[in-house]
PDB file of N, CA and C in Angstrom:
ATOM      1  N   UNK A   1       0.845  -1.175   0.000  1.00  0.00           N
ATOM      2  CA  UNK A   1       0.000   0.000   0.000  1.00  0.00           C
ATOM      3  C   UNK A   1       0.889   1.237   0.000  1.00  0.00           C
ATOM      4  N   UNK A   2       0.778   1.936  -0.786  1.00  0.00           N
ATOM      5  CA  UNK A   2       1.474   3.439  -1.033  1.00  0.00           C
ATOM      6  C   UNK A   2       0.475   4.626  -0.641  1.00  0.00           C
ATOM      7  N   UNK A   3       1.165   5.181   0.681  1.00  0.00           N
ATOM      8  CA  UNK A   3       0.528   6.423   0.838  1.00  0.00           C
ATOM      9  C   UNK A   3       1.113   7.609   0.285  1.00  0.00           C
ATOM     10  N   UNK A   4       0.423   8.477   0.200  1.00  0.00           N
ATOM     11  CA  UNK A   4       0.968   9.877  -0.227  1.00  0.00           C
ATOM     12  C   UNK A   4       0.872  11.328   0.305  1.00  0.00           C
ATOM     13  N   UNK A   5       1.913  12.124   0.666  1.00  0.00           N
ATOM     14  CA  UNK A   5       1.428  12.854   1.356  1.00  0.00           C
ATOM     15  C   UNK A   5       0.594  14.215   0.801  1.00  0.00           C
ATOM     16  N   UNK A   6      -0.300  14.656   0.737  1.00  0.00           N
ATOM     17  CA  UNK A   6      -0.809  15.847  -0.193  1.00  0.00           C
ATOM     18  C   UNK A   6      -0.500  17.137   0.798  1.00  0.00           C
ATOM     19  N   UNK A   7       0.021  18.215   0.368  1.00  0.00           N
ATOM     20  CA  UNK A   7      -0.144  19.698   1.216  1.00  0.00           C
ATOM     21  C   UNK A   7      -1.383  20.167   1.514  1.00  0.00           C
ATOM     22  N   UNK A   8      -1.957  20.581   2.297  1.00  0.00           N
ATOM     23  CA  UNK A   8      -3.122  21.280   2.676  1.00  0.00           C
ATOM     24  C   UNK A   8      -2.977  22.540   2.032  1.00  0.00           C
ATOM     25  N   UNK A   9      -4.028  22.858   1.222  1.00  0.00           N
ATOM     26  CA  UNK A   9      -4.259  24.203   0.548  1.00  0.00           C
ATOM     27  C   UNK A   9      -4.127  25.002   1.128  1.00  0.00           C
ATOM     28  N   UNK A  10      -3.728  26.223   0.975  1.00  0.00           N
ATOM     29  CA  UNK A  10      -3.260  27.047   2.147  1.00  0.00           C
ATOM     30  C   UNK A  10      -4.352  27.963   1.647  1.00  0.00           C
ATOM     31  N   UNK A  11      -4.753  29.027   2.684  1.00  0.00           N
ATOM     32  CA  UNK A  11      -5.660  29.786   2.689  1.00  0.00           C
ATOM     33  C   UNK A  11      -5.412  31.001   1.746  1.00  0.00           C
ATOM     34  N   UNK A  12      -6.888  30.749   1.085  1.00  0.00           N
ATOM     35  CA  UNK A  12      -6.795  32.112  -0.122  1.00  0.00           C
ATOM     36  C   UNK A  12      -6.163  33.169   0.080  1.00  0.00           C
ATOM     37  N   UNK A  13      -5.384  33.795  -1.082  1.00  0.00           N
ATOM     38  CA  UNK A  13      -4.814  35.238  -0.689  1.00  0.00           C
ATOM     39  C   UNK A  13      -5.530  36.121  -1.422  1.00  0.00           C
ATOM     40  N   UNK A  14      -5.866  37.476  -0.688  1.00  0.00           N
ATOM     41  CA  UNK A  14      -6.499  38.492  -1.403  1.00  0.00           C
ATOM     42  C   UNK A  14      -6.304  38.586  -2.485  1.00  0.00           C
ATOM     43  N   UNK A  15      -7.623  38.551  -3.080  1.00  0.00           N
ATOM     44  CA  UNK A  15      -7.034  38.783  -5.047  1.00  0.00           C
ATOM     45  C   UNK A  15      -7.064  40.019  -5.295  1.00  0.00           C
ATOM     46  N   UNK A  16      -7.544  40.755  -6.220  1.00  0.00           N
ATOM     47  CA  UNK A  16      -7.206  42.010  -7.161  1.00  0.00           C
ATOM     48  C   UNK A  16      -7.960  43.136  -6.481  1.00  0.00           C
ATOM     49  N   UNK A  17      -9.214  42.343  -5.503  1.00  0.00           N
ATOM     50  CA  UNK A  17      -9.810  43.263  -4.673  1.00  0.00           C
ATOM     51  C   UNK A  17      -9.682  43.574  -3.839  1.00  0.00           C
ATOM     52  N   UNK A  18      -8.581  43.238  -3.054  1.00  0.00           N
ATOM     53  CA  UNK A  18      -8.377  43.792  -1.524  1.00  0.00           C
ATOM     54  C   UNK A  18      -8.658  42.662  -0.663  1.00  0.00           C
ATOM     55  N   UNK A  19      -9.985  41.531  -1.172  1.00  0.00           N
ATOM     56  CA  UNK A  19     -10.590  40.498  -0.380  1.00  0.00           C
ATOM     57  C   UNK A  19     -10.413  40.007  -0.350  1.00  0.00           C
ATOM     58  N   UNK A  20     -10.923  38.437   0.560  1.00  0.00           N
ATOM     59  CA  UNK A  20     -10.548  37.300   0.292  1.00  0.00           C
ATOM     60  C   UNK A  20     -12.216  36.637  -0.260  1.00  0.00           C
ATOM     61  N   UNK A  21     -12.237  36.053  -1.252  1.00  0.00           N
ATOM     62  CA  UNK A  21     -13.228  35.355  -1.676  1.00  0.00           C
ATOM     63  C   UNK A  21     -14.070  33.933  -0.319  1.00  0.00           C
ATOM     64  N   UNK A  22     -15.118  34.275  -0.770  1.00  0.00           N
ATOM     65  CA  UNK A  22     -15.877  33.188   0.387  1.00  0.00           C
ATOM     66  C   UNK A  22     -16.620  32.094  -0.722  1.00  0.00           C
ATOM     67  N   UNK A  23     -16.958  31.561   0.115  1.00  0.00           N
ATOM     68  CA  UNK A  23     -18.180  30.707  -0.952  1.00  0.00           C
ATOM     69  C   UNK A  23     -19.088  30.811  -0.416  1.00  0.00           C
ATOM     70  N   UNK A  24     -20.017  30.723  -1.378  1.00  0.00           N
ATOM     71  CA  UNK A  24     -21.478  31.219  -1.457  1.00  0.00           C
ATOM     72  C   UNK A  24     -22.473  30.046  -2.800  1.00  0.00           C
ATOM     73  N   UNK A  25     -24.001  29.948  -2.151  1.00  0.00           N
ATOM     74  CA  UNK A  25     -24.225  29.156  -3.158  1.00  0.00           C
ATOM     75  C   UNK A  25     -25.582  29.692  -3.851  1.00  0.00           C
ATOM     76  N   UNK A  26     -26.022  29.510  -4.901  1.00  0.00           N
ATOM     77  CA  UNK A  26     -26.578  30.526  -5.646  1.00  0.00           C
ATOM     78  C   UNK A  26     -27.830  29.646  -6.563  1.00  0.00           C
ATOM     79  N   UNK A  27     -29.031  29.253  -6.942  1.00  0.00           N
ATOM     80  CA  UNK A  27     -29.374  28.433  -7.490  1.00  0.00           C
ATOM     81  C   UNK A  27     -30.319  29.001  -8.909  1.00  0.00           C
ATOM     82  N   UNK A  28     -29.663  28.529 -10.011  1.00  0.00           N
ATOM     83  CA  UNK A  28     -30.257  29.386 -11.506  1.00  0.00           C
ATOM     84  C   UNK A  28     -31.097  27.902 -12.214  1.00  0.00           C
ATOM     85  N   UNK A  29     -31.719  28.625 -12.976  1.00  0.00           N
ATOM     86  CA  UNK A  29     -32.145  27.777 -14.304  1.00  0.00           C
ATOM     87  C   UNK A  29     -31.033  27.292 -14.945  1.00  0.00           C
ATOM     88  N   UNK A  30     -31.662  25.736 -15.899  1.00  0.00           N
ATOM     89  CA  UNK A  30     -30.065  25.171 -16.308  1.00  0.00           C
ATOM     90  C   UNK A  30     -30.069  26.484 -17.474  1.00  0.00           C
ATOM     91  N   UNK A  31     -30.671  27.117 -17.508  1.00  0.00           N
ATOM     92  CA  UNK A  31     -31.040  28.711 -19.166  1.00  0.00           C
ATOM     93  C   UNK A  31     -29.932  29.327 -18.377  1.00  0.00           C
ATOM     94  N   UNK A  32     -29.991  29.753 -17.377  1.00  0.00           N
ATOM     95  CA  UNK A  32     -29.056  30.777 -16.805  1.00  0.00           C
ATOM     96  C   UNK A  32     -27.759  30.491 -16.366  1.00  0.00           C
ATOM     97  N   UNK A  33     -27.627  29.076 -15.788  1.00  0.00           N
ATOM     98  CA  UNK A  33     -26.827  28.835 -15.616  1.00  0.00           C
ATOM     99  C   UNK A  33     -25.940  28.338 -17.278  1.00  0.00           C
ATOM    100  N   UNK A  34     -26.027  28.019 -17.994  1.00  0.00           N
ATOM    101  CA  UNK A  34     -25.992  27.898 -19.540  1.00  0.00           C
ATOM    102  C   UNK A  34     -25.066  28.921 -20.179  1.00  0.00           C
ATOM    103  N   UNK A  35     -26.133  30.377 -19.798  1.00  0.00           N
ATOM    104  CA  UNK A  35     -25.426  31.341 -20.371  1.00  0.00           C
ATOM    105  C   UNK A  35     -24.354  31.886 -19.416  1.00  0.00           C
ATOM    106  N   UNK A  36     -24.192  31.705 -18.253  1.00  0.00           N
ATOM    107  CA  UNK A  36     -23.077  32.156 -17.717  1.00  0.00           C
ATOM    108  C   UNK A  36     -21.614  31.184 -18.040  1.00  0.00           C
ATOM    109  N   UNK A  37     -22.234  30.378 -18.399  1.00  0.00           N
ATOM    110  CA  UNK A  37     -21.289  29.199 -18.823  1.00  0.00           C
ATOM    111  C   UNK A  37     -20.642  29.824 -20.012  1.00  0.00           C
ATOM    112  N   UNK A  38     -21.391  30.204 -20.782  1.00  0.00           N
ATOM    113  CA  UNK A  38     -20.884  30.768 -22.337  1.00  0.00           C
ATOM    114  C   UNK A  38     -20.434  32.371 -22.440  1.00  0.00           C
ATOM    115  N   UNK A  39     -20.991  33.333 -22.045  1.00  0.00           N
ATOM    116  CA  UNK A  39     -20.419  34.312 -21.664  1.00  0.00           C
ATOM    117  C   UNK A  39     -18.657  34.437 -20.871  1.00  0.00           C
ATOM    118  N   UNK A  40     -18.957  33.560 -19.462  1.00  0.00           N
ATOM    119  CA  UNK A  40     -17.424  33.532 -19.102  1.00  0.00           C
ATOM    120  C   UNK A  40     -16.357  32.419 -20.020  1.00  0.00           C
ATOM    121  N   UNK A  41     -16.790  31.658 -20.825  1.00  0.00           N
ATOM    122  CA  UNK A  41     -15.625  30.888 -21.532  1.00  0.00           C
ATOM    123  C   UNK A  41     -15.347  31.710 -22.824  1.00  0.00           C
ATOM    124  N   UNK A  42     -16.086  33.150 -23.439  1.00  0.00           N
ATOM    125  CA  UNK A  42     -16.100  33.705 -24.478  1.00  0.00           C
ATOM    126  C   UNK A  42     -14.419  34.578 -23.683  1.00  0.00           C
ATOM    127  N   UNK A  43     -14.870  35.352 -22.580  1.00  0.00           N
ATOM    128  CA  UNK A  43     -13.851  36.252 -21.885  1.00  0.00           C
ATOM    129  C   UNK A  43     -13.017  35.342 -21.305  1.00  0.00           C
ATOM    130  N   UNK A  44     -12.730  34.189 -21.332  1.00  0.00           N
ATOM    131  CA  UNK A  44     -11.452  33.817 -20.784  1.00  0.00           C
ATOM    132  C   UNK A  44     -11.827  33.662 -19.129  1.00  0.00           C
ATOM    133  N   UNK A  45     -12.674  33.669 -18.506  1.00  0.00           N
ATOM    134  CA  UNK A  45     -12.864  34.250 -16.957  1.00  0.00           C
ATOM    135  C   UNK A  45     -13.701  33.118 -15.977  1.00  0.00           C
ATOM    136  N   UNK A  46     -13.620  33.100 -14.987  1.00  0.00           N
ATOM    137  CA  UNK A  46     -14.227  31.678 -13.968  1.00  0.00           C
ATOM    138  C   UNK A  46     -15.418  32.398 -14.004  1.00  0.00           C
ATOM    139  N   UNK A  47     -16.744  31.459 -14.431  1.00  0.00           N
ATOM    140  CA  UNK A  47     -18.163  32.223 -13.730  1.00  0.00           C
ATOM    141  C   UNK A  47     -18.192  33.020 -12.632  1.00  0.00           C
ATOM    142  N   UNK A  48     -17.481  32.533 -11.623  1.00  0.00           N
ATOM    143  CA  UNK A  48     -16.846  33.526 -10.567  1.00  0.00           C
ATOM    144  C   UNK A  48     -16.685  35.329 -10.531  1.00  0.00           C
ATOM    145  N   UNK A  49     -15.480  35.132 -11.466  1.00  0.00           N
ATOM    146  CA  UNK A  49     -15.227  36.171 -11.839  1.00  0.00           C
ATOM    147  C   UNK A  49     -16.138  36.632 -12.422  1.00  0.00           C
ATOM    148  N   UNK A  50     -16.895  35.828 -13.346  1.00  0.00           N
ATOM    149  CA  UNK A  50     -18.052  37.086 -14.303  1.00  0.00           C
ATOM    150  C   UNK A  50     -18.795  37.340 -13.638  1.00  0.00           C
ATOM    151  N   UNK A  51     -19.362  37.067 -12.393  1.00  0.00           N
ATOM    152  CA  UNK A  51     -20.401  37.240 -11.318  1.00  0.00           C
ATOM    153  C   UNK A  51     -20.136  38.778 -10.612  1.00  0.00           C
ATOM    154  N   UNK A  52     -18.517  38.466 -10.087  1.00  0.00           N
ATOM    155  CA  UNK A  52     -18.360  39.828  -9.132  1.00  0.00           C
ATOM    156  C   UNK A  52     -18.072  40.762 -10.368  1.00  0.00           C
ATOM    157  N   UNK A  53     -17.433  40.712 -11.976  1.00  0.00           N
ATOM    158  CA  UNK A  53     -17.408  41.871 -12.425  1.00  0.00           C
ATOM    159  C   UNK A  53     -18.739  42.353 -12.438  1.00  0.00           C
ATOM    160  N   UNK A  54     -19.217  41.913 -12.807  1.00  0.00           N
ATOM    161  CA  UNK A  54     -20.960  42.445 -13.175  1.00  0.00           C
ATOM    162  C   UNK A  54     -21.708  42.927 -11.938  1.00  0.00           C
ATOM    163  N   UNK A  55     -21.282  42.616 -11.028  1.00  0.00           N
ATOM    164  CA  UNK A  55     -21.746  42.988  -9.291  1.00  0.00           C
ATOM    165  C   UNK A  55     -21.080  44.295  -9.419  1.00  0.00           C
ATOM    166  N   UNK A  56     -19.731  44.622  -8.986  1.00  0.00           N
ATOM    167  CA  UNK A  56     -18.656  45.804  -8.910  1.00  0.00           C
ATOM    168  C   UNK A  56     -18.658  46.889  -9.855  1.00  0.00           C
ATOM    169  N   UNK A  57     -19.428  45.954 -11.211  1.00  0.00           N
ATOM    170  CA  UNK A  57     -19.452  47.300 -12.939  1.00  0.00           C
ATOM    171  C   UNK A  57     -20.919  47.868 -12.382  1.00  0.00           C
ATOM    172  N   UNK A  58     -21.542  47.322 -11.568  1.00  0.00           N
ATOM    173  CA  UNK A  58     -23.050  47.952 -11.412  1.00  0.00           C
ATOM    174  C   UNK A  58     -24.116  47.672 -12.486  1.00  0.00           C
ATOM    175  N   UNK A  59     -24.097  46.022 -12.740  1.00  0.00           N
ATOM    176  CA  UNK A  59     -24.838  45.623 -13.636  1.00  0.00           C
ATOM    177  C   UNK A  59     -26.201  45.386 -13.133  1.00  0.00           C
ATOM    178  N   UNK A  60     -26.030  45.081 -11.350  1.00  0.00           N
ATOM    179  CA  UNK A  60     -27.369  44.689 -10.648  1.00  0.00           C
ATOM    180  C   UNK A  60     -28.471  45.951 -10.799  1.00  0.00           C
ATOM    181  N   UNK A  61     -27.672  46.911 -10.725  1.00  0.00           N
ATOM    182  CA  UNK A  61     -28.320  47.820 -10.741  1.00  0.00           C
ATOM    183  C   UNK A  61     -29.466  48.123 -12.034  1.00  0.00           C
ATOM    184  N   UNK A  62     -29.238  47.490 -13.063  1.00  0.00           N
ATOM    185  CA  UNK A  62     -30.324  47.856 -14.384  1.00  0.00           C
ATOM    186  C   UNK A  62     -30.957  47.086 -14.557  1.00  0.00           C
ATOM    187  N   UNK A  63     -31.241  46.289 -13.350  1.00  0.00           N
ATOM    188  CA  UNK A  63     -31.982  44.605 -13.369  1.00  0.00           C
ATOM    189  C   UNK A  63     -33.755  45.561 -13.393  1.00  0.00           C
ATOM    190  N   UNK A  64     -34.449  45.423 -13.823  1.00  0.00           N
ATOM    191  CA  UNK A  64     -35.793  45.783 -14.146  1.00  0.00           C
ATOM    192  C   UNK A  64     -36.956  44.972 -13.865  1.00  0.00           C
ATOM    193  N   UNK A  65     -37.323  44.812 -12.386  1.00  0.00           N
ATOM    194  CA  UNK A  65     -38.692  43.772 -12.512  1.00  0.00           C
ATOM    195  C   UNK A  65     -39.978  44.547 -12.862  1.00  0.00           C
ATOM    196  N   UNK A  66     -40.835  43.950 -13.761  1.00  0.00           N
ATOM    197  CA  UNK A  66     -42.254  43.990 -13.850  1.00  0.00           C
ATOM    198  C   UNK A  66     -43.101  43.841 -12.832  1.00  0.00           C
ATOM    199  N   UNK A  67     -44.006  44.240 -12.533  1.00  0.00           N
ATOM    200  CA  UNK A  67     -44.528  44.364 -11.271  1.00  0.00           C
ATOM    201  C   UNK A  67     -44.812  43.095 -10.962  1.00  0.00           C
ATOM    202  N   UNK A  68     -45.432  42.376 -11.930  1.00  0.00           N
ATOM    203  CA  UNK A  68     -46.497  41.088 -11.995  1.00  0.00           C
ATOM    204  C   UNK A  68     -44.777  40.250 -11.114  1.00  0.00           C
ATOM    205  N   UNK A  69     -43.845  40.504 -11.473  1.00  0.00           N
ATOM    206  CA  UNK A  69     -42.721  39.726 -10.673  1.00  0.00           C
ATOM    207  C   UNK A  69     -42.260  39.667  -9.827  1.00  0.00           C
ATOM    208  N   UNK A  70     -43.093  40.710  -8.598  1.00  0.00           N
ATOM    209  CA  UNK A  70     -42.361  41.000  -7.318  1.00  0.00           C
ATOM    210  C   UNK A  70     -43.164  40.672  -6.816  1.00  0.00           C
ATOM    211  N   UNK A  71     -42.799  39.556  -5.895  1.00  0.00           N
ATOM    212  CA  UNK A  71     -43.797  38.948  -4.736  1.00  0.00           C
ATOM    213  C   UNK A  71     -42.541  38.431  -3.847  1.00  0.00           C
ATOM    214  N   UNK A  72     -43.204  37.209  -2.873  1.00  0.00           N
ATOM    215  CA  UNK A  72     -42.243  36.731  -1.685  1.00  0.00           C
ATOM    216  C   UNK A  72     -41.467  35.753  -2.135  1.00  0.00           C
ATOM    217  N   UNK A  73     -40.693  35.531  -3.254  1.00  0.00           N
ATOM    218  CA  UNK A  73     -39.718  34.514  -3.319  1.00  0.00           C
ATOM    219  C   UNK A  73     -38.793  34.280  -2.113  1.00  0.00           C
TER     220      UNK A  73
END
């Protein structure tokens, strides 16, 4: 029997933002989840990343609900 020893990942270092990234879990349509798939492999970028640019560029902000769409989700 051959064991092996693996390093323990060492704890994230602040990336480009000052932060340290957390995890978080998020639940889409396979539609949405789809296109984030294709959008971030067009830019080179982890869904990740295309998530917080679009958070930080102030994309949430032009999100537009219809009335008929706001209730208690």
């Amino acid at each position: 029997m051959c064991i092996g020893i693996v390093a323990r990942p060492k704890r994230a270092d602040k990336d480009k933002y000052g932060e340290t990234k957390q995890r978080y879990q998020i639940m889409l349509t396979e539609t949405a989840s789809n296109e984030l798939d294709k959008v971030s492999e067009e830019l080179g970028i982890t869904r990740s990343e295309l998530v917080e640019k679009a958070i930080r560029q102030g994309l949430l902000n032009q999100v537009k609900l219809d009335p008929s769409e706001m209730g208690d989700d």
